[in-house]
C-alpha atoms as a PDB file:
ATOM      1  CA  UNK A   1       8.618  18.404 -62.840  1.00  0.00           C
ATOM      2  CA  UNK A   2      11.752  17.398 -62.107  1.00  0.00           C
ATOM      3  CA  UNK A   3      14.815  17.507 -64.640  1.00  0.00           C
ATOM      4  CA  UNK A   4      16.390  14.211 -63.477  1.00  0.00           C
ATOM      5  CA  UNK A   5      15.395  10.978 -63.757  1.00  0.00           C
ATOM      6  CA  UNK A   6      12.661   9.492 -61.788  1.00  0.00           C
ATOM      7  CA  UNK A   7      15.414   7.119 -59.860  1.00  0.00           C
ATOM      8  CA  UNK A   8      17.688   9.461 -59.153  1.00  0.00           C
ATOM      9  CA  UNK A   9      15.010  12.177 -58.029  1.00  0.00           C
ATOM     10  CA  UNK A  10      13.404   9.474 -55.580  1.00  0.00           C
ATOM     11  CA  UNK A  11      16.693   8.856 -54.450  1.00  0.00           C
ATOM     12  CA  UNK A  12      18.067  12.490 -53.776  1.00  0.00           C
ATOM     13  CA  UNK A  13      14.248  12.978 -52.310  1.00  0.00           C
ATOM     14  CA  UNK A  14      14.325  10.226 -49.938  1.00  0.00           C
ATOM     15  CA  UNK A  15      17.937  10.802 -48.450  1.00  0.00           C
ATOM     16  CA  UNK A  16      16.410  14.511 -48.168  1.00  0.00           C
ATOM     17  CA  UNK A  17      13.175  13.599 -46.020  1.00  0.00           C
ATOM     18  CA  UNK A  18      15.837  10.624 -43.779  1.00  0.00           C
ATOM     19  CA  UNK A  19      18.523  13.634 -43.029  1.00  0.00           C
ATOM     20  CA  UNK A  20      15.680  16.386 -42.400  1.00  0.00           C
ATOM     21  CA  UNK A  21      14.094  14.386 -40.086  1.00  0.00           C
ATOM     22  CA  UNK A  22      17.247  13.329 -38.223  1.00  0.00           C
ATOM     23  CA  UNK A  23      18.019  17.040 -38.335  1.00  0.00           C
ATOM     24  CA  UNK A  24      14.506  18.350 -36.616  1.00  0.00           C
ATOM     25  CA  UNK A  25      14.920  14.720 -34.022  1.00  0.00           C
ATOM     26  CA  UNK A  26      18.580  16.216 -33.020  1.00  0.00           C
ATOM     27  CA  UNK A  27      17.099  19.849 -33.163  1.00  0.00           C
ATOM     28  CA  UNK A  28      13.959  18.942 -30.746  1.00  0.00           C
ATOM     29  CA  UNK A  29      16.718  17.279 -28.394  1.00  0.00           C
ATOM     30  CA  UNK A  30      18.885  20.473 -28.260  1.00  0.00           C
ATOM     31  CA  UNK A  31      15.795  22.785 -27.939  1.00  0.00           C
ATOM     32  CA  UNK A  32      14.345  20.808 -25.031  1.00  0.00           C
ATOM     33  CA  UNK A  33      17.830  21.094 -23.474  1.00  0.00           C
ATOM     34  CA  UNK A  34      18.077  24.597 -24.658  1.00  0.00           C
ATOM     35  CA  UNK A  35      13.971  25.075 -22.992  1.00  0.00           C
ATOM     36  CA  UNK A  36      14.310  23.475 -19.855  1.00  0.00           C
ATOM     37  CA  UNK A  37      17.403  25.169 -18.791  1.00  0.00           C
ATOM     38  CA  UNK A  38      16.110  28.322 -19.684  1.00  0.00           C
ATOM     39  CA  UNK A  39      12.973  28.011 -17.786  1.00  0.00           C
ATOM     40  CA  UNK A  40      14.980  26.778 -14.911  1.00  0.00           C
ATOM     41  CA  UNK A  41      16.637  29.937 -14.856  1.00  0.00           C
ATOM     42  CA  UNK A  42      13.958  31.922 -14.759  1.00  0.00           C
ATOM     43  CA  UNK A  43      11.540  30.012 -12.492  1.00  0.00           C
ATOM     44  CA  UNK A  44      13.825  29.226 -10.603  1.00  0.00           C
ATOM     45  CA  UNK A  45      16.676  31.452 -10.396  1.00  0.00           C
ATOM     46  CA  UNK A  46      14.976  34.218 -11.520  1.00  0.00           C
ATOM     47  CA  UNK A  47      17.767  35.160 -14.278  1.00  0.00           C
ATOM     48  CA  UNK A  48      16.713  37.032 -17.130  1.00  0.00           C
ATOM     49  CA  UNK A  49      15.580  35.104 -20.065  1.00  0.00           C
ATOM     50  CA  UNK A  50      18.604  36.007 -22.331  1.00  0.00           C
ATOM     51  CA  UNK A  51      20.882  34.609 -19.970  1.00  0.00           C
ATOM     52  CA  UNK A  52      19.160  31.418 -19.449  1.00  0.00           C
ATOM     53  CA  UNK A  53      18.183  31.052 -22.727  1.00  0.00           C
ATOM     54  CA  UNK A  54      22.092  31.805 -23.602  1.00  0.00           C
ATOM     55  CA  UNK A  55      23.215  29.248 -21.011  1.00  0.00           C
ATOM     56  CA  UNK A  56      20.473  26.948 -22.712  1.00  0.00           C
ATOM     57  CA  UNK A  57      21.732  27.677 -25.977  1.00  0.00           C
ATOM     58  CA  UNK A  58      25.549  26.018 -25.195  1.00  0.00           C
ATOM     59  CA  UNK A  59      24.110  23.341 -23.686  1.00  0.00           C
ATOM     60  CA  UNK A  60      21.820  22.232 -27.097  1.00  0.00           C
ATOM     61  CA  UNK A  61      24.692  23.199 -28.915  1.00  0.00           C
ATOM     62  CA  UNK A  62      26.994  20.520 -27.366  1.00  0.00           C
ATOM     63  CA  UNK A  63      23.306  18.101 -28.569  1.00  0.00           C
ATOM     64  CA  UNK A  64      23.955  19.924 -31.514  1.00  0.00           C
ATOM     65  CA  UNK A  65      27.140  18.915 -33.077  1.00  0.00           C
ATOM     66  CA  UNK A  66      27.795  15.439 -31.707  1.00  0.00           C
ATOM     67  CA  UNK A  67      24.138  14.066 -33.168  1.00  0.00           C
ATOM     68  CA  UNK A  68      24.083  15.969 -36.105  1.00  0.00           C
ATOM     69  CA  UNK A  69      27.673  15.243 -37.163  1.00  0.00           C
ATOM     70  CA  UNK A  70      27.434  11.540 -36.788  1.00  0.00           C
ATOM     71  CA  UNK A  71      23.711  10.718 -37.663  1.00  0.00           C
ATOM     72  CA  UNK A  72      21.955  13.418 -39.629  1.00  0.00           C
ATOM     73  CA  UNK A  73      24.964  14.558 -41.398  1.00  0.00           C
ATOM     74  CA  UNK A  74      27.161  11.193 -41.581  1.00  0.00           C
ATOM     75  CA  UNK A  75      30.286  13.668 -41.715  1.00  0.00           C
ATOM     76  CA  UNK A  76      33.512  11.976 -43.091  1.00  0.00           C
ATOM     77  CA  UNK A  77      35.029  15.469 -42.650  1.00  0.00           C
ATOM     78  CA  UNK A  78      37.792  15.746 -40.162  1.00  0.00           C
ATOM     79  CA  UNK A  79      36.920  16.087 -36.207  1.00  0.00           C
ATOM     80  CA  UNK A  80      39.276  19.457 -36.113  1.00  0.00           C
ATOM     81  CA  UNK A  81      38.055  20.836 -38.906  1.00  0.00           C
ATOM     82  CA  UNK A  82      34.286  20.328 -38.475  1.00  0.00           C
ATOM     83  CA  UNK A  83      34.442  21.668 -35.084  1.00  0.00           C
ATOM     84  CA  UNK A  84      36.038  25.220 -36.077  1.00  0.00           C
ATOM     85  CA  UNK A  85      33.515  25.411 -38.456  1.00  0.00           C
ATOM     86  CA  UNK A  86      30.401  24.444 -36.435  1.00  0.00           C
ATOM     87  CA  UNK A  87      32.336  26.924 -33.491  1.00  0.00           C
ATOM     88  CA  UNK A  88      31.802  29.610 -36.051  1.00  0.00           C
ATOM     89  CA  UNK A  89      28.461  29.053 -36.997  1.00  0.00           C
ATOM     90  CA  UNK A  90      27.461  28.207 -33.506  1.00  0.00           C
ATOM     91  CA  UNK A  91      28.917  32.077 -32.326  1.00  0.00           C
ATOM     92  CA  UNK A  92      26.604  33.447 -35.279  1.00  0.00           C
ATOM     93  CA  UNK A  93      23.784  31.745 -34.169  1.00  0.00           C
ATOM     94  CA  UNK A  94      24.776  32.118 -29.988  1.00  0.00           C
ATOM     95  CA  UNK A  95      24.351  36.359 -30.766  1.00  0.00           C
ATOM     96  CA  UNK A  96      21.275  35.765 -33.101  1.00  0.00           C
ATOM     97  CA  UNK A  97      19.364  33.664 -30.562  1.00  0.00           C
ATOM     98  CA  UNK A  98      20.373  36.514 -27.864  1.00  0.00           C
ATOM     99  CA  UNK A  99      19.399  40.173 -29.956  1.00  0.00           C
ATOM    100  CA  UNK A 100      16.252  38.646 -31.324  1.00  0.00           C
ATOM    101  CA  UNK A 101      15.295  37.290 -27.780  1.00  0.00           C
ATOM    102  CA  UNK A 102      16.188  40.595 -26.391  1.00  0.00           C
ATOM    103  CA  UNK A 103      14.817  42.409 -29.199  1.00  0.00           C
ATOM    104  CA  UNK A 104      11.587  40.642 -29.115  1.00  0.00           C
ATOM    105  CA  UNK A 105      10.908  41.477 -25.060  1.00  0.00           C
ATOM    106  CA  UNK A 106      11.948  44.533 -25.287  1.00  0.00           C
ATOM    107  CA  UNK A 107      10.681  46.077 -28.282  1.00  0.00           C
ATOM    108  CA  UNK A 108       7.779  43.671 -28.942  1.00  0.00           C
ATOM    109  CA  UNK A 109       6.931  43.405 -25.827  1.00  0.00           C
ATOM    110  CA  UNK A 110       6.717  39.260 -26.038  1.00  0.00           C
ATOM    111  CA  UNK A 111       6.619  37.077 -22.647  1.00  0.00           C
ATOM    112  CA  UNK A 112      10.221  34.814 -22.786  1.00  0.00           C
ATOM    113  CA  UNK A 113       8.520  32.104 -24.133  1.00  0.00           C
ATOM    114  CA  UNK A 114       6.799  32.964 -27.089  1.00  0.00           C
ATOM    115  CA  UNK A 115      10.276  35.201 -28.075  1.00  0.00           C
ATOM    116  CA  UNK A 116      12.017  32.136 -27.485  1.00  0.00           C
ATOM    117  CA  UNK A 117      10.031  29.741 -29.630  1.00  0.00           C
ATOM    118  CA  UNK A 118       9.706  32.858 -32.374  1.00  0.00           C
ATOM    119  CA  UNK A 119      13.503  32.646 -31.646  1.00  0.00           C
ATOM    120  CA  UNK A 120      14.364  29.312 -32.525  1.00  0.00           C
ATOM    121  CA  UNK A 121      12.426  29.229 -35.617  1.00  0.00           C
ATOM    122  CA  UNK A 122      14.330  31.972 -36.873  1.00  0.00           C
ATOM    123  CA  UNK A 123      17.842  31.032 -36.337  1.00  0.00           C
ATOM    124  CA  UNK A 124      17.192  27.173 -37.081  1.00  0.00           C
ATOM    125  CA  UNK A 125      17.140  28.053 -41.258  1.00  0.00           C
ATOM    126  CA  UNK A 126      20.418  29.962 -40.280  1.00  0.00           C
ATOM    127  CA  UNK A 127      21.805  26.777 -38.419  1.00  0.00           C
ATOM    128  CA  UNK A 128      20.384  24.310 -40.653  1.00  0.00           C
ATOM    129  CA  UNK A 129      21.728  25.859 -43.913  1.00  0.00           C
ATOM    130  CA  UNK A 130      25.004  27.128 -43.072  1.00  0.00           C
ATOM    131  CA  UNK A 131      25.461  23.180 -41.607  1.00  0.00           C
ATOM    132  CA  UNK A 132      24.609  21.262 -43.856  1.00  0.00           C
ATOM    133  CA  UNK A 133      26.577  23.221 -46.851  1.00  0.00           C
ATOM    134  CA  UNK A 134      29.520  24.150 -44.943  1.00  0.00           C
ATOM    135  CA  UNK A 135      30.093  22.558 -41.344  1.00  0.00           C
ATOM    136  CA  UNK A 136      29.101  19.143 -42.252  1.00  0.00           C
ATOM    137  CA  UNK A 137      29.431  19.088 -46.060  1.00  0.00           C
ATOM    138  CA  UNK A 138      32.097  16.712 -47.204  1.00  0.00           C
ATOM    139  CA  UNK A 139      34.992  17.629 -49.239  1.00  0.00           C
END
């Protein structure tokens, strides 16, 4: 039950489910960017997976900012400013997609693609929280 009243607790809960779904839209985007040059690289180019996946990983991050800061988000925050602060949380979550991709085929013993997709899951709470309360979050 819900401390607030029932109008402003639909509202809040609606604007919730519209950004979270623009969120996972822009995130499926960026993964399938992220996915297909990964596999590229190792299908084709027979890279290792961290390095495609790494390669992937800039590419959906590019996806990344420029959907999520104009639709999910609606960002009023300034261009310069937002983009330092996504940079930041982008590097964090660059090296976390890496060492748990890495970790996962070496230690676990995991073909790429399940790592990757155990991957993504994992960082995207990282990406999702630190974006919406501190890259995208108005002042």
């Amino acid at each position: 039950m819900s401390l607030l009243p029932r109008y402003i607790d639909s509202k809040i809960s609606r604007q919730w489910h519209r950004e979270m779904l623009h969120y996972l839209w822009v995130g499926f985007l960026a993964t399938a960017s992220q996915y297909i040059l990964l596999i590229l690289c190792v299908e084709v180019f027979h890279s290792s997976a961290v390095l495609g996946s790494s390669l992937g990983y800039l590419l959906g991050g590019l996806v990344n900012y420029v959907l999520n800061r104009k639709h999910t988000f609606a960002s009023q925050k300034k261009h310069h400013k937002a983009i330092i602060q996504f940079t930041i949380v982008f590097a964090i979550a660059f090296f976390m997609n890496g060492a748990l991709l890495q970790m996962l085929q070496t230690l676990v013993k995991l073909h790429y693609m399940p790592a990757q997709i155990l991957t993504t899951v994992l960082v995207l709470g990282w990406n999702y929280s630190a974006h919406k309360f501190w890259t995208f979050r108005d002042a």
